[in-house]
PDBML (XML) file of the C-alpha atoms, coordinates in Angstrom:
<?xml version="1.0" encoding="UTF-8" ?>
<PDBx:datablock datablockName="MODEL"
   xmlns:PDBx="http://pdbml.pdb.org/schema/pdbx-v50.xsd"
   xmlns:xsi="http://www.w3.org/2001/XMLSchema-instance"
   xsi:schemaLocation="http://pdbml.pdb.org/schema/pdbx-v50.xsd pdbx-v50.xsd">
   <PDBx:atom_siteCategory>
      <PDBx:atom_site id="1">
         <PDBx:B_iso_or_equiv>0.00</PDBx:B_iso_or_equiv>
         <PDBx:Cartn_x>-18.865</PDBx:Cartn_x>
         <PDBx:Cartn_y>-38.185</PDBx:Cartn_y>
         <PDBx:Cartn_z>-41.992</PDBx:Cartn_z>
         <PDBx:auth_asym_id>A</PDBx:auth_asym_id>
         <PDBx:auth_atom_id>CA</PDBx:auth_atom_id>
         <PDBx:auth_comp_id>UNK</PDBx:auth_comp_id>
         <PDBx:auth_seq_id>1</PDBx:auth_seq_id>
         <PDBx:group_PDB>ATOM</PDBx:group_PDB>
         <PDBx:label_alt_id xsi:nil="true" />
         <PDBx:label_asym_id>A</PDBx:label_asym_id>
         <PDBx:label_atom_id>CA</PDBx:label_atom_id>
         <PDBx:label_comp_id>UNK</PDBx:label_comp_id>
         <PDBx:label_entity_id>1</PDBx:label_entity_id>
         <PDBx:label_seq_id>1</PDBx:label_seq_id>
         <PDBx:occupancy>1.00</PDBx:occupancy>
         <PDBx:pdbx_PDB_model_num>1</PDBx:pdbx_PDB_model_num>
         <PDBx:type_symbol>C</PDBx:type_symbol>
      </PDBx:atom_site>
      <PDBx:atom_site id="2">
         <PDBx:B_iso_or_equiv>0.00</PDBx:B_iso_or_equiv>
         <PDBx:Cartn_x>-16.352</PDBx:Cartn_x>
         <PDBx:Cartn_y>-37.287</PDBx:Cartn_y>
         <PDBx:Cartn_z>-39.120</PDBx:Cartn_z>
         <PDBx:auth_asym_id>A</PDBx:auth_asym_id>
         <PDBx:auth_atom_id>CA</PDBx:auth_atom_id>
         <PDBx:auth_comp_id>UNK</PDBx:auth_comp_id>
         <PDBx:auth_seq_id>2</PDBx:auth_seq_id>
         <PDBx:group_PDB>ATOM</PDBx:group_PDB>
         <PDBx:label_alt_id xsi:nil="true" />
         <PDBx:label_asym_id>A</PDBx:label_asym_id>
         <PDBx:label_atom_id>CA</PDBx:label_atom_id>
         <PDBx:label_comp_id>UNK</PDBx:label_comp_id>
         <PDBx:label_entity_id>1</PDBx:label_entity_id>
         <PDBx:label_seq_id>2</PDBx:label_seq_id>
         <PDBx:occupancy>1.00</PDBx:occupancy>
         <PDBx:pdbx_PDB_model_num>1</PDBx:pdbx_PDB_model_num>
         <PDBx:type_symbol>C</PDBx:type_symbol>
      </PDBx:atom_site>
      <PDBx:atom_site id="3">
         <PDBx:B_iso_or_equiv>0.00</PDBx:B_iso_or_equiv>
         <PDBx:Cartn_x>-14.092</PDBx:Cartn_x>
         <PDBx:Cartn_y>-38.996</PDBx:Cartn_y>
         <PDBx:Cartn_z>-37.027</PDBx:Cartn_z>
         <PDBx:auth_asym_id>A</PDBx:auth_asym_id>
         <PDBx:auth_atom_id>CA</PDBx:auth_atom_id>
         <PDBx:auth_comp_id>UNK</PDBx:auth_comp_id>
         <PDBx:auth_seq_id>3</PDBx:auth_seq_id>
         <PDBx:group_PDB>ATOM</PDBx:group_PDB>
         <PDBx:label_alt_id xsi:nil="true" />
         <PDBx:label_asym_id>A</PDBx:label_asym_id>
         <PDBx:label_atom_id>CA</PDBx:label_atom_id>
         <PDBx:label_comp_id>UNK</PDBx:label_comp_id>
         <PDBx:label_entity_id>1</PDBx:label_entity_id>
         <PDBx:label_seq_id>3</PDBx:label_seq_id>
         <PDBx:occupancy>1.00</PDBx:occupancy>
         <PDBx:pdbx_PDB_model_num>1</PDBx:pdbx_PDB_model_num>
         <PDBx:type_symbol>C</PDBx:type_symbol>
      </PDBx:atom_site>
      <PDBx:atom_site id="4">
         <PDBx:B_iso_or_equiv>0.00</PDBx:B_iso_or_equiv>
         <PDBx:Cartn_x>-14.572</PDBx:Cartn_x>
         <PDBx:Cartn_y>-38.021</PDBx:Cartn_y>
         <PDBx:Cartn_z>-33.571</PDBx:Cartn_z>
         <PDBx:auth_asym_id>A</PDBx:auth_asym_id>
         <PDBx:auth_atom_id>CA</PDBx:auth_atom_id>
         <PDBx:auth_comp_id>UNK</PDBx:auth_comp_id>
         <PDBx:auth_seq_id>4</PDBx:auth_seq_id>
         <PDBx:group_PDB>ATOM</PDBx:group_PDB>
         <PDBx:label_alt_id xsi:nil="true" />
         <PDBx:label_asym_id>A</PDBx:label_asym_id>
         <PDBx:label_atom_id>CA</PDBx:label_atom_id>
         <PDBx:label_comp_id>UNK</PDBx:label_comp_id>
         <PDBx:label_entity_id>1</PDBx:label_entity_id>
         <PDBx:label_seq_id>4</PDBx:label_seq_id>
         <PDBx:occupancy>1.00</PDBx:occupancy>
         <PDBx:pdbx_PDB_model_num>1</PDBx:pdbx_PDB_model_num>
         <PDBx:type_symbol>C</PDBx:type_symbol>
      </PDBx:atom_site>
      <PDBx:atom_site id="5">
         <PDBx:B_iso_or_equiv>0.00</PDBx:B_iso_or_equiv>
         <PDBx:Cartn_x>-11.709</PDBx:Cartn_x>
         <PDBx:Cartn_y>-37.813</PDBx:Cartn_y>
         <PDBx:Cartn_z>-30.478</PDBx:Cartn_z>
         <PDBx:auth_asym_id>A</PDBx:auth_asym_id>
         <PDBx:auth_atom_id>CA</PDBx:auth_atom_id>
         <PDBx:auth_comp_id>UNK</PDBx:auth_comp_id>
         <PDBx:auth_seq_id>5</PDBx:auth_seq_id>
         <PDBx:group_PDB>ATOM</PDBx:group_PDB>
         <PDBx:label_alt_id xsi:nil="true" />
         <PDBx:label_asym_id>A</PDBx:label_asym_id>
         <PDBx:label_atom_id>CA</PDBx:label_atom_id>
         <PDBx:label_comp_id>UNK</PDBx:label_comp_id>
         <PDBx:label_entity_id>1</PDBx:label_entity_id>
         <PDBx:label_seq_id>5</PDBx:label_seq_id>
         <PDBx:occupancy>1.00</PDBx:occupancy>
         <PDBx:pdbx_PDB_model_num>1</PDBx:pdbx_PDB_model_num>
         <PDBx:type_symbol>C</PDBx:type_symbol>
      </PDBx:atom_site>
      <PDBx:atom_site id="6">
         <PDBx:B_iso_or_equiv>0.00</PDBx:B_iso_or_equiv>
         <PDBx:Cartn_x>-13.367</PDBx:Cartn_x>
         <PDBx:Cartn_y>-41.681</PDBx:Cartn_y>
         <PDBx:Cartn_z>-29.440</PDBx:Cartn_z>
         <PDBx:auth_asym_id>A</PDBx:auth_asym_id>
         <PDBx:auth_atom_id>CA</PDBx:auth_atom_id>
         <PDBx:auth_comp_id>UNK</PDBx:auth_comp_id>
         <PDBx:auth_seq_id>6</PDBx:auth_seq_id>
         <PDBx:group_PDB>ATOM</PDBx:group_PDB>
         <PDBx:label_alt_id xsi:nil="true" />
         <PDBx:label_asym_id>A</PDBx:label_asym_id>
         <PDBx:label_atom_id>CA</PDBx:label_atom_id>
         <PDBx:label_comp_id>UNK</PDBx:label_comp_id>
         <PDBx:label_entity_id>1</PDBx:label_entity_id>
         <PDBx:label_seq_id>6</PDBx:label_seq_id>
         <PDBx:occupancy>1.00</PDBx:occupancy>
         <PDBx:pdbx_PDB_model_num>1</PDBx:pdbx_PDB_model_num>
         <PDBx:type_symbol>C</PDBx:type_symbol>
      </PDBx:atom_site>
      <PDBx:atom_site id="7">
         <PDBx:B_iso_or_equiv>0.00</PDBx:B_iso_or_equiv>
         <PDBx:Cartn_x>-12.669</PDBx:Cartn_x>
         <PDBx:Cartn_y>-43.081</PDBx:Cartn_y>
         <PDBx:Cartn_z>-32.769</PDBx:Cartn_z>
         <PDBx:auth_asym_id>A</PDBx:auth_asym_id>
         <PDBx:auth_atom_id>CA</PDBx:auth_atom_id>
         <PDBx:auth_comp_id>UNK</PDBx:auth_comp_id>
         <PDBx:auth_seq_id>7</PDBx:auth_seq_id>
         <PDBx:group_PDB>ATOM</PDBx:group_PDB>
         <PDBx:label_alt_id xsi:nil="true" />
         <PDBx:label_asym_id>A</PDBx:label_asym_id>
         <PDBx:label_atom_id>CA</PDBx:label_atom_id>
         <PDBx:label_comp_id>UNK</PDBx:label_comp_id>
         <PDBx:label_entity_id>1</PDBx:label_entity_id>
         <PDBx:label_seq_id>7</PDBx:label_seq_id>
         <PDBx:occupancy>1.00</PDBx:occupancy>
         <PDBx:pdbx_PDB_model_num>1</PDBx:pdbx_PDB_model_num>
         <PDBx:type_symbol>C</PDBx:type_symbol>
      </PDBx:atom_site>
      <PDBx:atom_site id="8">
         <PDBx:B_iso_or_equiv>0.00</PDBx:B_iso_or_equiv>
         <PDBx:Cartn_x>-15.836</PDBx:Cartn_x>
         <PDBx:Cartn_y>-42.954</PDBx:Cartn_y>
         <PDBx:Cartn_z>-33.393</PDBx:Cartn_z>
         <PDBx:auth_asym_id>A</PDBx:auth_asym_id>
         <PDBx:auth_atom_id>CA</PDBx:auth_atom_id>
         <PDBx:auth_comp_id>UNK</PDBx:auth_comp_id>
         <PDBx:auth_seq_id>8</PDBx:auth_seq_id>
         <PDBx:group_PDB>ATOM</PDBx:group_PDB>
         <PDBx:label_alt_id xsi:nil="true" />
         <PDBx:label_asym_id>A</PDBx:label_asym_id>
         <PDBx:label_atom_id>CA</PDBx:label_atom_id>
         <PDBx:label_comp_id>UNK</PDBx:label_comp_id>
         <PDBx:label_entity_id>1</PDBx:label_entity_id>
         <PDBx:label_seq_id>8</PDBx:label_seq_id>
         <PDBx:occupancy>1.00</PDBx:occupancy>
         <PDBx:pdbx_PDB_model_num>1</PDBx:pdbx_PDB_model_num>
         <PDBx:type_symbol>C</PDBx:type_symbol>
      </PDBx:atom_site>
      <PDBx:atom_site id="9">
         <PDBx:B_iso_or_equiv>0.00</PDBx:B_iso_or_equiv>
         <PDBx:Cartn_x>-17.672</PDBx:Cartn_x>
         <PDBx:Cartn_y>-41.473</PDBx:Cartn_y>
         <PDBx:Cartn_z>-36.545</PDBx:Cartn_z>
         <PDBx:auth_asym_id>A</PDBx:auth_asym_id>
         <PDBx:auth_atom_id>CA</PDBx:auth_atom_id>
         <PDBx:auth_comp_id>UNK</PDBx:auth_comp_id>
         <PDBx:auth_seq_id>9</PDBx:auth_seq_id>
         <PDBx:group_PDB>ATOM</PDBx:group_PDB>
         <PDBx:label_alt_id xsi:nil="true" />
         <PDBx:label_asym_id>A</PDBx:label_asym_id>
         <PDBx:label_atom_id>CA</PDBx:label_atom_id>
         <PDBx:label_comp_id>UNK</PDBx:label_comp_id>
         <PDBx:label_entity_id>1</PDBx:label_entity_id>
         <PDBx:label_seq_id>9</PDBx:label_seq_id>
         <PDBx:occupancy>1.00</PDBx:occupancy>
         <PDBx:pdbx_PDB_model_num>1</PDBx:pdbx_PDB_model_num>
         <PDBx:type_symbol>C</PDBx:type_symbol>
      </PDBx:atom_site>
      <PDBx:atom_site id="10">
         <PDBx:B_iso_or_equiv>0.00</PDBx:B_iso_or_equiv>
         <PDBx:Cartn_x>-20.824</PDBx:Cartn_x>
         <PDBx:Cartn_y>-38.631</PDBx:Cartn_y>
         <PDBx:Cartn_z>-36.703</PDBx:Cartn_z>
         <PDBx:auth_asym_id>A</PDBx:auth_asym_id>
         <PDBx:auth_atom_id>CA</PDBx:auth_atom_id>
         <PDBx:auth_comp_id>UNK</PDBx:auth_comp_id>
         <PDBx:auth_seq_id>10</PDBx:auth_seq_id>
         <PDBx:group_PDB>ATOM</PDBx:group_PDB>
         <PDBx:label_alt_id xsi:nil="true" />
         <PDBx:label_asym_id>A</PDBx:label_asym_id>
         <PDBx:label_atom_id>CA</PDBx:label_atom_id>
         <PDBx:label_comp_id>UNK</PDBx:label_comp_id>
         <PDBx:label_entity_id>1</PDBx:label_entity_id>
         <PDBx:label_seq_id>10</PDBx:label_seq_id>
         <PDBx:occupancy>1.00</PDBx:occupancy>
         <PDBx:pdbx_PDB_model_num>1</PDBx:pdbx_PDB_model_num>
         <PDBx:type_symbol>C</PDBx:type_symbol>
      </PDBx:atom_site>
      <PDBx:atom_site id="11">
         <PDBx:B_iso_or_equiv>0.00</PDBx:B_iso_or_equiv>
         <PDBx:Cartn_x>-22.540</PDBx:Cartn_x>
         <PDBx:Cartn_y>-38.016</PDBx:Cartn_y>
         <PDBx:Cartn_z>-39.700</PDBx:Cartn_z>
         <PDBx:auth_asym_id>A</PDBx:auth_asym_id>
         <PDBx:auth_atom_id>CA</PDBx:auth_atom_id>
         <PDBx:auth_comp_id>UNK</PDBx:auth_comp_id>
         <PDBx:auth_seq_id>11</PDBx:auth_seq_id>
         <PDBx:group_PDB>ATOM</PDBx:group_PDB>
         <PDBx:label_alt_id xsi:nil="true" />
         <PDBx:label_asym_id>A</PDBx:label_asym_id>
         <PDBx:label_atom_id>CA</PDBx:label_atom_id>
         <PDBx:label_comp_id>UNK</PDBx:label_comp_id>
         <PDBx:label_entity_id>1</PDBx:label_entity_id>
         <PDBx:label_seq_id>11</PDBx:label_seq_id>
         <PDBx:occupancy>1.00</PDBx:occupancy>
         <PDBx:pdbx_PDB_model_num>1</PDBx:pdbx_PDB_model_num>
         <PDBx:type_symbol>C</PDBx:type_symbol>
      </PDBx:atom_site>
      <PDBx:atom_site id="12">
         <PDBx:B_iso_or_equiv>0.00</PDBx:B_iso_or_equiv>
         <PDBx:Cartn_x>-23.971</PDBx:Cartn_x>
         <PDBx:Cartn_y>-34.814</PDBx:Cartn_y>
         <PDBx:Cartn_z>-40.739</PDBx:Cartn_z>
         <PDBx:auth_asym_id>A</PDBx:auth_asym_id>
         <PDBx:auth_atom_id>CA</PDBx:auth_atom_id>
         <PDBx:auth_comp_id>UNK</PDBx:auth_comp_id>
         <PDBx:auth_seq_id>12</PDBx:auth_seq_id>
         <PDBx:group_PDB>ATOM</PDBx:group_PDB>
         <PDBx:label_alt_id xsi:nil="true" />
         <PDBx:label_asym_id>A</PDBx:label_asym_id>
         <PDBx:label_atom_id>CA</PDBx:label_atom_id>
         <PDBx:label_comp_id>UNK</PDBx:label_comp_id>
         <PDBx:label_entity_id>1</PDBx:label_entity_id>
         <PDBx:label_seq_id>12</PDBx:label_seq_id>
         <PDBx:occupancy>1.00</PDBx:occupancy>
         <PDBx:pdbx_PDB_model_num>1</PDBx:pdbx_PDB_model_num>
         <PDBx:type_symbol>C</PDBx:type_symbol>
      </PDBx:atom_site>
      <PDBx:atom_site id="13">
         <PDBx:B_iso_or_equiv>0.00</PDBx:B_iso_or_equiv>
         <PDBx:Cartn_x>-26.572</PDBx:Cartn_x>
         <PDBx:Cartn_y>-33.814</PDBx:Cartn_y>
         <PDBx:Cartn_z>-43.341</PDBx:Cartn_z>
         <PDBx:auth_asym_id>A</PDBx:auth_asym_id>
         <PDBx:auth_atom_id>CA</PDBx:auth_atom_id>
         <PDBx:auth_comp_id>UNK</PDBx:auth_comp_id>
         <PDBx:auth_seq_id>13</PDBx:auth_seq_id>
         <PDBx:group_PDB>ATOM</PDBx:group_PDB>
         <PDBx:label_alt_id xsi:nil="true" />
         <PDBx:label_asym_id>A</PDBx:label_asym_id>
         <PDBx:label_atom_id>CA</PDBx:label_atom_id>
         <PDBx:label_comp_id>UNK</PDBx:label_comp_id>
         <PDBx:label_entity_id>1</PDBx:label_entity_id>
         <PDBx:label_seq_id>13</PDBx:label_seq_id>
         <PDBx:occupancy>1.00</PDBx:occupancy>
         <PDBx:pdbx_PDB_model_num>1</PDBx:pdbx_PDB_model_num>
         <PDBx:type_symbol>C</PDBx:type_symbol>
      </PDBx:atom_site>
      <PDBx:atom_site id="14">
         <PDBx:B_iso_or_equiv>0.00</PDBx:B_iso_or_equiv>
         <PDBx:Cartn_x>-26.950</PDBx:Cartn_x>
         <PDBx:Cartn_y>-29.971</PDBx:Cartn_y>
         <PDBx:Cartn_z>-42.691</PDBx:Cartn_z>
         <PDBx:auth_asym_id>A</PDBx:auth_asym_id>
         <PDBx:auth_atom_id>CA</PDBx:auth_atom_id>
         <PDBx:auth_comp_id>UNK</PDBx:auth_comp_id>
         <PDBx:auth_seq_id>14</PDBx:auth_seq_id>
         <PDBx:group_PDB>ATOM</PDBx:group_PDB>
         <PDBx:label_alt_id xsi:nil="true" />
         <PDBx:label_asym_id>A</PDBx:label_asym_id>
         <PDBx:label_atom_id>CA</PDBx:label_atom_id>
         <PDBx:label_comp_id>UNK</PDBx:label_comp_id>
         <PDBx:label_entity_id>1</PDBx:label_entity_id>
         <PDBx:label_seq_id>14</PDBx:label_seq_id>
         <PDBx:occupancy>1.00</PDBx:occupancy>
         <PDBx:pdbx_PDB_model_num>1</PDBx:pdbx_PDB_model_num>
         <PDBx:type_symbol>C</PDBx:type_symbol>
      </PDBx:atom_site>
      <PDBx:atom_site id="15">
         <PDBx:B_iso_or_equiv>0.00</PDBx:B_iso_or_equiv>
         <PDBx:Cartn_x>-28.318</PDBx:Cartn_x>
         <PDBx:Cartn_y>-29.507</PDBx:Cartn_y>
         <PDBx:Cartn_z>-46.886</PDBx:Cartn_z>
         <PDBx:auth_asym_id>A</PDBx:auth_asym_id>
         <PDBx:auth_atom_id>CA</PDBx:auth_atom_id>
         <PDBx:auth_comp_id>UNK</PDBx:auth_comp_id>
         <PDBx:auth_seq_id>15</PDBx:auth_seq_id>
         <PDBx:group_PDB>ATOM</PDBx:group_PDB>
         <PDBx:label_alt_id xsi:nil="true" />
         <PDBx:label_asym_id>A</PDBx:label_asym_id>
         <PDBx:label_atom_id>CA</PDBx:label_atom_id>
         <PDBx:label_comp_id>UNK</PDBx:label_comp_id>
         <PDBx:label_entity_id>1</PDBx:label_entity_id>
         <PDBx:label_seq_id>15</PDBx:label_seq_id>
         <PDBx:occupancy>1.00</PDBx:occupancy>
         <PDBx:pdbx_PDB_model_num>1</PDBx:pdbx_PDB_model_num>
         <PDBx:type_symbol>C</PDBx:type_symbol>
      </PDBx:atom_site>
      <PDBx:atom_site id="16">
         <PDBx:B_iso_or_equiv>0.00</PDBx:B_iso_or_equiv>
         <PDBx:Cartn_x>-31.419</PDBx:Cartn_x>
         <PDBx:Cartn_y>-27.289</PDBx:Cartn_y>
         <PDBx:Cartn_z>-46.411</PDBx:Cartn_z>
         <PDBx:auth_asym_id>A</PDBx:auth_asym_id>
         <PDBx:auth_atom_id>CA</PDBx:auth_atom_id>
         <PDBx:auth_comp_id>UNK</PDBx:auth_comp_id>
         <PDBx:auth_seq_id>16</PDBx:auth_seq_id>
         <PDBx:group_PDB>ATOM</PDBx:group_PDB>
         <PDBx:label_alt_id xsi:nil="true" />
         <PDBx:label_asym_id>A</PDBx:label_asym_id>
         <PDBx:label_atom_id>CA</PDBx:label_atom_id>
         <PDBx:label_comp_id>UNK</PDBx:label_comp_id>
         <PDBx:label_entity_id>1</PDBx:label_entity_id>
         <PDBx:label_seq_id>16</PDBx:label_seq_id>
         <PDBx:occupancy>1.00</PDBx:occupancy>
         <PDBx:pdbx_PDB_model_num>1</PDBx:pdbx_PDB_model_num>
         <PDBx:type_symbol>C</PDBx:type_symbol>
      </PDBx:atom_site>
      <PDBx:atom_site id="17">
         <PDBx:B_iso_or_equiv>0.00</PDBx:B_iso_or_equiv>
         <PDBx:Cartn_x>-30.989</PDBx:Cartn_x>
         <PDBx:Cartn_y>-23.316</PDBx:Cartn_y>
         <PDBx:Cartn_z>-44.886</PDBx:Cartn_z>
         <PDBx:auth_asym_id>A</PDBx:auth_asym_id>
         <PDBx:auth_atom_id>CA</PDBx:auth_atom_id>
         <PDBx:auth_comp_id>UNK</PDBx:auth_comp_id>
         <PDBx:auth_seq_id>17</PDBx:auth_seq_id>
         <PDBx:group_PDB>ATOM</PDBx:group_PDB>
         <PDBx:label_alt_id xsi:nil="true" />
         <PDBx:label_asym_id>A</PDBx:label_asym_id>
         <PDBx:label_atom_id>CA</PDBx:label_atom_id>
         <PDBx:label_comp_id>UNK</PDBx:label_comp_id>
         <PDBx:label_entity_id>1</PDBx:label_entity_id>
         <PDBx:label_seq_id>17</PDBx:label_seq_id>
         <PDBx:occupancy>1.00</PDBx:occupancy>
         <PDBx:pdbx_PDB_model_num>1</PDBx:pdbx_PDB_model_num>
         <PDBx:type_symbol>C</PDBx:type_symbol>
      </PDBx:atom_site>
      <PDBx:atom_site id="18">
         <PDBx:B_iso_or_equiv>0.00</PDBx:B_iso_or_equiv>
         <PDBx:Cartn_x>-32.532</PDBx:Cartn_x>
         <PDBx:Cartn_y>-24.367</PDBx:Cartn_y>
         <PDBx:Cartn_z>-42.113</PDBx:Cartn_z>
         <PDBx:auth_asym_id>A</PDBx:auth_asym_id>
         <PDBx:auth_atom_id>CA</PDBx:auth_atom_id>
         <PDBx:auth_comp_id>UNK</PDBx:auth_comp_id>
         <PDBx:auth_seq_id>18</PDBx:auth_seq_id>
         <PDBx:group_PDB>ATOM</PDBx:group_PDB>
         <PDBx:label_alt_id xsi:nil="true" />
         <PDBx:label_asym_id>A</PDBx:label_asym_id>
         <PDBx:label_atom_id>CA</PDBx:label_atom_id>
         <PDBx:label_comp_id>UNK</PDBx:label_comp_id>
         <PDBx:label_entity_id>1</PDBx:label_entity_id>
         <PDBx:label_seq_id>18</PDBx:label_seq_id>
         <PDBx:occupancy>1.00</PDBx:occupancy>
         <PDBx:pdbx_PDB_model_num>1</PDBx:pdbx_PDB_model_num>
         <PDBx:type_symbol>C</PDBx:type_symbol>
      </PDBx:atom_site>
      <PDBx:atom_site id="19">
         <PDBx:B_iso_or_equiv>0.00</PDBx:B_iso_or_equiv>
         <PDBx:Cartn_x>-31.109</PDBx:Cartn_x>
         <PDBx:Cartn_y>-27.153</PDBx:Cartn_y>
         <PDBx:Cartn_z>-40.628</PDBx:Cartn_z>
         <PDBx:auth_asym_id>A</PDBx:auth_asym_id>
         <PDBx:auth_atom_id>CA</PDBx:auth_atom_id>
         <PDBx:auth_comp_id>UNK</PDBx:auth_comp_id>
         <PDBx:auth_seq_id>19</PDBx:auth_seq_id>
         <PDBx:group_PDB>ATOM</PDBx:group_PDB>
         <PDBx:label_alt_id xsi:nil="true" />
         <PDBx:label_asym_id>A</PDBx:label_asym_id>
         <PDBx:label_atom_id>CA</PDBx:label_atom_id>
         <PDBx:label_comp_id>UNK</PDBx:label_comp_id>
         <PDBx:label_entity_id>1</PDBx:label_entity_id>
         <PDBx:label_seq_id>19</PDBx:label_seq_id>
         <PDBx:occupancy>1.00</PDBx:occupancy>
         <PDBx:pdbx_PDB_model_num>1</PDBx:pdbx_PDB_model_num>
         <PDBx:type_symbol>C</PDBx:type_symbol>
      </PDBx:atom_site>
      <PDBx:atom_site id="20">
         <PDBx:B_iso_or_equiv>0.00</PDBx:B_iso_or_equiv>
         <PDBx:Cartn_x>-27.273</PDBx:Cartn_x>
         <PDBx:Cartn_y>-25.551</PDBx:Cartn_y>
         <PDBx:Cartn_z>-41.767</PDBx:Cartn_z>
         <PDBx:auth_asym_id>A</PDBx:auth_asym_id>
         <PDBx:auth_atom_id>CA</PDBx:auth_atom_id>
         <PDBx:auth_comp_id>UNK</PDBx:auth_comp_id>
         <PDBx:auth_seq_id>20</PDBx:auth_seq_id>
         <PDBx:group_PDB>ATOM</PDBx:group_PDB>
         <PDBx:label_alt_id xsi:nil="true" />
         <PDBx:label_asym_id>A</PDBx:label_asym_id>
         <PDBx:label_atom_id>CA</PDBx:label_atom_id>
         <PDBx:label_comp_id>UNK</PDBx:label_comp_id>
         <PDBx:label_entity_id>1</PDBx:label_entity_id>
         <PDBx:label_seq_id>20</PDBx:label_seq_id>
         <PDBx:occupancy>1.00</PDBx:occupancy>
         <PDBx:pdbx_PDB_model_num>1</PDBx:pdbx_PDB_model_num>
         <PDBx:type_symbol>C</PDBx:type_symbol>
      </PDBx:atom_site>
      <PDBx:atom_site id="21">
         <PDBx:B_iso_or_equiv>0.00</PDBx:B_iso_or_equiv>
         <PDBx:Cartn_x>-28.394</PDBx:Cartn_x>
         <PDBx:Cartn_y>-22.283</PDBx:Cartn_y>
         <PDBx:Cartn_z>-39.348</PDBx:Cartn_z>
         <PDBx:auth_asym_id>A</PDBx:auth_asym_id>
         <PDBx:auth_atom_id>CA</PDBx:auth_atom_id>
         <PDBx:auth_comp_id>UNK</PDBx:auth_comp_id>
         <PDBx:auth_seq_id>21</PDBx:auth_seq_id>
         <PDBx:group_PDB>ATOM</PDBx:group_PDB>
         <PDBx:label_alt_id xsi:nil="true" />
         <PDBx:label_asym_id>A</PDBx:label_asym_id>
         <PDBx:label_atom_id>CA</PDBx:label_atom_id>
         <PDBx:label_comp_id>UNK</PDBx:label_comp_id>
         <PDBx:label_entity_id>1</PDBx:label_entity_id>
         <PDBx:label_seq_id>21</PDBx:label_seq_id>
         <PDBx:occupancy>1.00</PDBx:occupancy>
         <PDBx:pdbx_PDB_model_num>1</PDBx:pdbx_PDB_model_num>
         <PDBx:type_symbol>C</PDBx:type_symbol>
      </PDBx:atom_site>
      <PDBx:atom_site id="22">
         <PDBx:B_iso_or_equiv>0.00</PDBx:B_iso_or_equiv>
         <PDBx:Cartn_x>-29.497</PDBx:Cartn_x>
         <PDBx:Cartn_y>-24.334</PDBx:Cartn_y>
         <PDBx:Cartn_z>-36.641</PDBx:Cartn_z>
         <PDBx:auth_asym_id>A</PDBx:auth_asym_id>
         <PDBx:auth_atom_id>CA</PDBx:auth_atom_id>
         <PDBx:auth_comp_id>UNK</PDBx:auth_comp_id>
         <PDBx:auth_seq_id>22</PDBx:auth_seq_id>
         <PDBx:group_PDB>ATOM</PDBx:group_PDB>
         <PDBx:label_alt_id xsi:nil="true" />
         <PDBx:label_asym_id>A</PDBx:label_asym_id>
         <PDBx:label_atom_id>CA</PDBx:label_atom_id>
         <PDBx:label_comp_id>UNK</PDBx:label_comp_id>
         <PDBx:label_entity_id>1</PDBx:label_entity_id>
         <PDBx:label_seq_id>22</PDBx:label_seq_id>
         <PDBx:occupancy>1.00</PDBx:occupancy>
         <PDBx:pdbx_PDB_model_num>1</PDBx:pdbx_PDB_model_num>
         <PDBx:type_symbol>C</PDBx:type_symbol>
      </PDBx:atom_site>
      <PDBx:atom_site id="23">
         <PDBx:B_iso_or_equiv>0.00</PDBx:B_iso_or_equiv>
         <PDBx:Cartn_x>-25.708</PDBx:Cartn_x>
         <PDBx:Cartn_y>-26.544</PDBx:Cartn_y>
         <PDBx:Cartn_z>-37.254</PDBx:Cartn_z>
         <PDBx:auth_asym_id>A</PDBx:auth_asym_id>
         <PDBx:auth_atom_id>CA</PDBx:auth_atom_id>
         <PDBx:auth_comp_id>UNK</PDBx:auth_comp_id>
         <PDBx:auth_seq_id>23</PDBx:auth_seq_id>
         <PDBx:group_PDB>ATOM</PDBx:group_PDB>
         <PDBx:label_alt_id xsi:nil="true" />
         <PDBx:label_asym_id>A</PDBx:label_asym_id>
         <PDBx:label_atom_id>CA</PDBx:label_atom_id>
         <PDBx:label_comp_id>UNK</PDBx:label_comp_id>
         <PDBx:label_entity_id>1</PDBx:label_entity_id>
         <PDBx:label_seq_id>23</PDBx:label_seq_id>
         <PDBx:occupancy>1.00</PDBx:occupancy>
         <PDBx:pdbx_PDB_model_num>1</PDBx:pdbx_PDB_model_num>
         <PDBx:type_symbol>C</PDBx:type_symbol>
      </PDBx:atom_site>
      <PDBx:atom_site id="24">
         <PDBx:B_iso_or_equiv>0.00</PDBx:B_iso_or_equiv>
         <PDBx:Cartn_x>-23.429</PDBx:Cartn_x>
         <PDBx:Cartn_y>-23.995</PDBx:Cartn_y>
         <PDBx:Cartn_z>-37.163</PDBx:Cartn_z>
         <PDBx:auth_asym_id>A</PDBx:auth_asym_id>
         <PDBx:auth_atom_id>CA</PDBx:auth_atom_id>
         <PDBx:auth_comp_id>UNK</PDBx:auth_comp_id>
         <PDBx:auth_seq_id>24</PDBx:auth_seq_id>
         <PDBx:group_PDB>ATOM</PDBx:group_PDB>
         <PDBx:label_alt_id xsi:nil="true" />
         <PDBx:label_asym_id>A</PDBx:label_asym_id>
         <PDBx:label_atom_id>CA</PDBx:label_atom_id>
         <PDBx:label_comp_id>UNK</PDBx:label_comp_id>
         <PDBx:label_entity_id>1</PDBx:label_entity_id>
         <PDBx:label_seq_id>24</PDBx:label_seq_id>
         <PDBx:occupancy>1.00</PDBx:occupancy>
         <PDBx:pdbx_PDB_model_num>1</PDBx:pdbx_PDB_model_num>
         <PDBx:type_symbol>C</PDBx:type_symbol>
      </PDBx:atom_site>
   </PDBx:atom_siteCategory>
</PDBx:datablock>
């Protein structure tokens, strides 16, 4: 989880090839 510039937070779950390609 990250804290964004609002304060608010994102999650992220890039684990398989796939979705870590498609992330970055």
């Amino acid at each position: 989880v990250y804290r964004c510039a609002c304060g608010g937070w994102l999650s992220v779950g890039a684990l398989e090839a796939p979705f870590y390609a498609i992330f970055l």
